[in-house]
Protein backbone atom coordinates (compact mmCIF):
# COMPACT_ATOMS: atom_id res chain seq x y z
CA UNK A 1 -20.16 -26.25 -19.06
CA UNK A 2 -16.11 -26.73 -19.11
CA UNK A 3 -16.02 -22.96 -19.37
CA UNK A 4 -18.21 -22.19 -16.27
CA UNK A 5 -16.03 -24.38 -13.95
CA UNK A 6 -13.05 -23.11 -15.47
CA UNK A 7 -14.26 -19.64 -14.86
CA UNK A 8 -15.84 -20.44 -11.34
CA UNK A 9 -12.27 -21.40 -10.39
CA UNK A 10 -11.03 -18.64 -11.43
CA UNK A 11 -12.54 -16.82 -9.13
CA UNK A 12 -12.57 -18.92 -6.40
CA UNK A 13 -8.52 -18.28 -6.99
CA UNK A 14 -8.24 -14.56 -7.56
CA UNK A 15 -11.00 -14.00 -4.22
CA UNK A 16 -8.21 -16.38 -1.90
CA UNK A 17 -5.25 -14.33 -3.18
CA UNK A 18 -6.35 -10.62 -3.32
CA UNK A 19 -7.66 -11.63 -0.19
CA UNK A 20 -3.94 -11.33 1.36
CA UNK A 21 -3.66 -8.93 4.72
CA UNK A 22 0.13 -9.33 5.32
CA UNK A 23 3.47 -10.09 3.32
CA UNK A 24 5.61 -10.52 6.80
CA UNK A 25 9.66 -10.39 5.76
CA UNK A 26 12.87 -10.71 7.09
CA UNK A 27 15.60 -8.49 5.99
CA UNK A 28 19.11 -7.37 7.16
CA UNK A 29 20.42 -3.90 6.98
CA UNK A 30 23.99 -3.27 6.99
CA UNK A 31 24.77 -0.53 9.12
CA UNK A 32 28.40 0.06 9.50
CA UNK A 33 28.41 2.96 11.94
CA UNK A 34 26.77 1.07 14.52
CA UNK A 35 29.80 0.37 17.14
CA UNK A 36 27.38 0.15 19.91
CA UNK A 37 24.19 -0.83 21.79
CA UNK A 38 23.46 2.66 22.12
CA UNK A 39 23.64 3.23 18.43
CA UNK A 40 21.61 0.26 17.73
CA UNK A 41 18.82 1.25 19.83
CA UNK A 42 19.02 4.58 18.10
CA UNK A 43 18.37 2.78 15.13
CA UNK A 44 15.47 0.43 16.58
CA UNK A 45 13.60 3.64 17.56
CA UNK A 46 13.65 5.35 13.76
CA UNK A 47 12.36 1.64 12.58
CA UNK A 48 10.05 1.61 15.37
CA UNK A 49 7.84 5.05 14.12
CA UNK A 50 7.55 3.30 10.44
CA UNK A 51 4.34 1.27 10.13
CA UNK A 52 4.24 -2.29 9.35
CA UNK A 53 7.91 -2.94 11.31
CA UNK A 54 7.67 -5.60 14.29
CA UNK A 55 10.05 -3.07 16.43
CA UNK A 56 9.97 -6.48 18.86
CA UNK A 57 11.36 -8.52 16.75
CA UNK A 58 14.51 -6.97 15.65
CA UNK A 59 17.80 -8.18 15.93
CA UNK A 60 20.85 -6.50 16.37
CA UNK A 61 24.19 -8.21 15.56
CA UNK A 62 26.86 -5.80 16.77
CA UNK A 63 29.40 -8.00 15.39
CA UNK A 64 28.66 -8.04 12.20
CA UNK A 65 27.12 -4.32 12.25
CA UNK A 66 23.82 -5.35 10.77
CA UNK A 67 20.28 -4.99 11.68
CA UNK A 68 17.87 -8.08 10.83
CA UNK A 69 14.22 -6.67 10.64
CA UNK A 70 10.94 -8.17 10.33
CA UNK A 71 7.98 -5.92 8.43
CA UNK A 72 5.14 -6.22 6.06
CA UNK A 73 6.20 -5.52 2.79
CA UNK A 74 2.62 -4.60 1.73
CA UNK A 75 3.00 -1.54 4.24
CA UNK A 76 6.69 -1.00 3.31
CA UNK A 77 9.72 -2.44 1.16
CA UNK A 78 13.31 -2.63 2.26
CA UNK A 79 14.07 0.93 0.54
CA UNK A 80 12.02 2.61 3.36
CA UNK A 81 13.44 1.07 5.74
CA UNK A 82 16.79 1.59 4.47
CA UNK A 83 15.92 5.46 4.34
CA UNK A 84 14.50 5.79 7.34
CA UNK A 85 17.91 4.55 9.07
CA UNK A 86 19.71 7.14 7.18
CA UNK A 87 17.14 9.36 8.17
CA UNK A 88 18.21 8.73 11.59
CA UNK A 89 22.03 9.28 10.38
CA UNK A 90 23.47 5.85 9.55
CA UNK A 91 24.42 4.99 6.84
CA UNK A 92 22.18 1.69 5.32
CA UNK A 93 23.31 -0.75 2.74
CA UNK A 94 24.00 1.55 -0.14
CA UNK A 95 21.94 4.47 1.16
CA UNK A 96 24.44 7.00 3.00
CA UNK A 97 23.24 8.61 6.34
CA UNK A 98 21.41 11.99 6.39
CA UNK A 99 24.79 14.82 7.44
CA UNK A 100 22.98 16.69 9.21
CA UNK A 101 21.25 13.95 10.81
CA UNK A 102 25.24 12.39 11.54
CA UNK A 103 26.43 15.44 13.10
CA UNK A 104 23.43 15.27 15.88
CA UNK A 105 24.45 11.46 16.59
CA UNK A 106 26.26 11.28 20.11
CA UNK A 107 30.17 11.05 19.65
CA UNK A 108 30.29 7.27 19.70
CA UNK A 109 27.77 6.55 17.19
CA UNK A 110 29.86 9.08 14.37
């Protein structure tokens, strides 16, 4: 009898957790080549095509040259993200910006 409650638990436990739709985050990207609001909304429109960002709900802090964004990190992790700015020719945390992708940037945002 203890081992069919135990077990009914069990699965009561593993049904409410695999049951999990989103894994919303916060994370801030360090992007050093972003002087201005022009290269920050550069920026906001790579994150913007990558599913699972809230485009909405990021925050730019020219100051500090860093991008805070919120995403579901059961659609994408951090990495992505990080790539996808250096897709767009920024360099991101550790991840260095695309050249090619750098040389198209306008003047101000090199």
């Amino acid at each position: 009898m203890k081992h069919r409650v135990f077990f009914g638990l069990m699965l009561v436990v593993v049904g409410v957790v695999s049951c999990r739709q989103a894994d919303v985050r916060t994370a801030a990207i360090h992007v050093p080549g972003m002087k201005n609001q022009a290269c920050a909304n550069l920026i906001i429109k790579a994150l913007a095509t990558q599913q699972g960002v809230y485009p909405t709900q990021v925050v730019v802090r020219l100051e500090a040259q860093t991008i805070e964004v919120r995403f579901d990190s059961l659609t994408k992790s951090l990495k992505n993200l990080e790539y996808c700015v250096a897709d767009a020719g920024f360099d991101a945390n550790d991840i260095p910006g695309k050249p090619e992708a750098k040389n198209a940037l306008p003047p101000d945002c090199r």
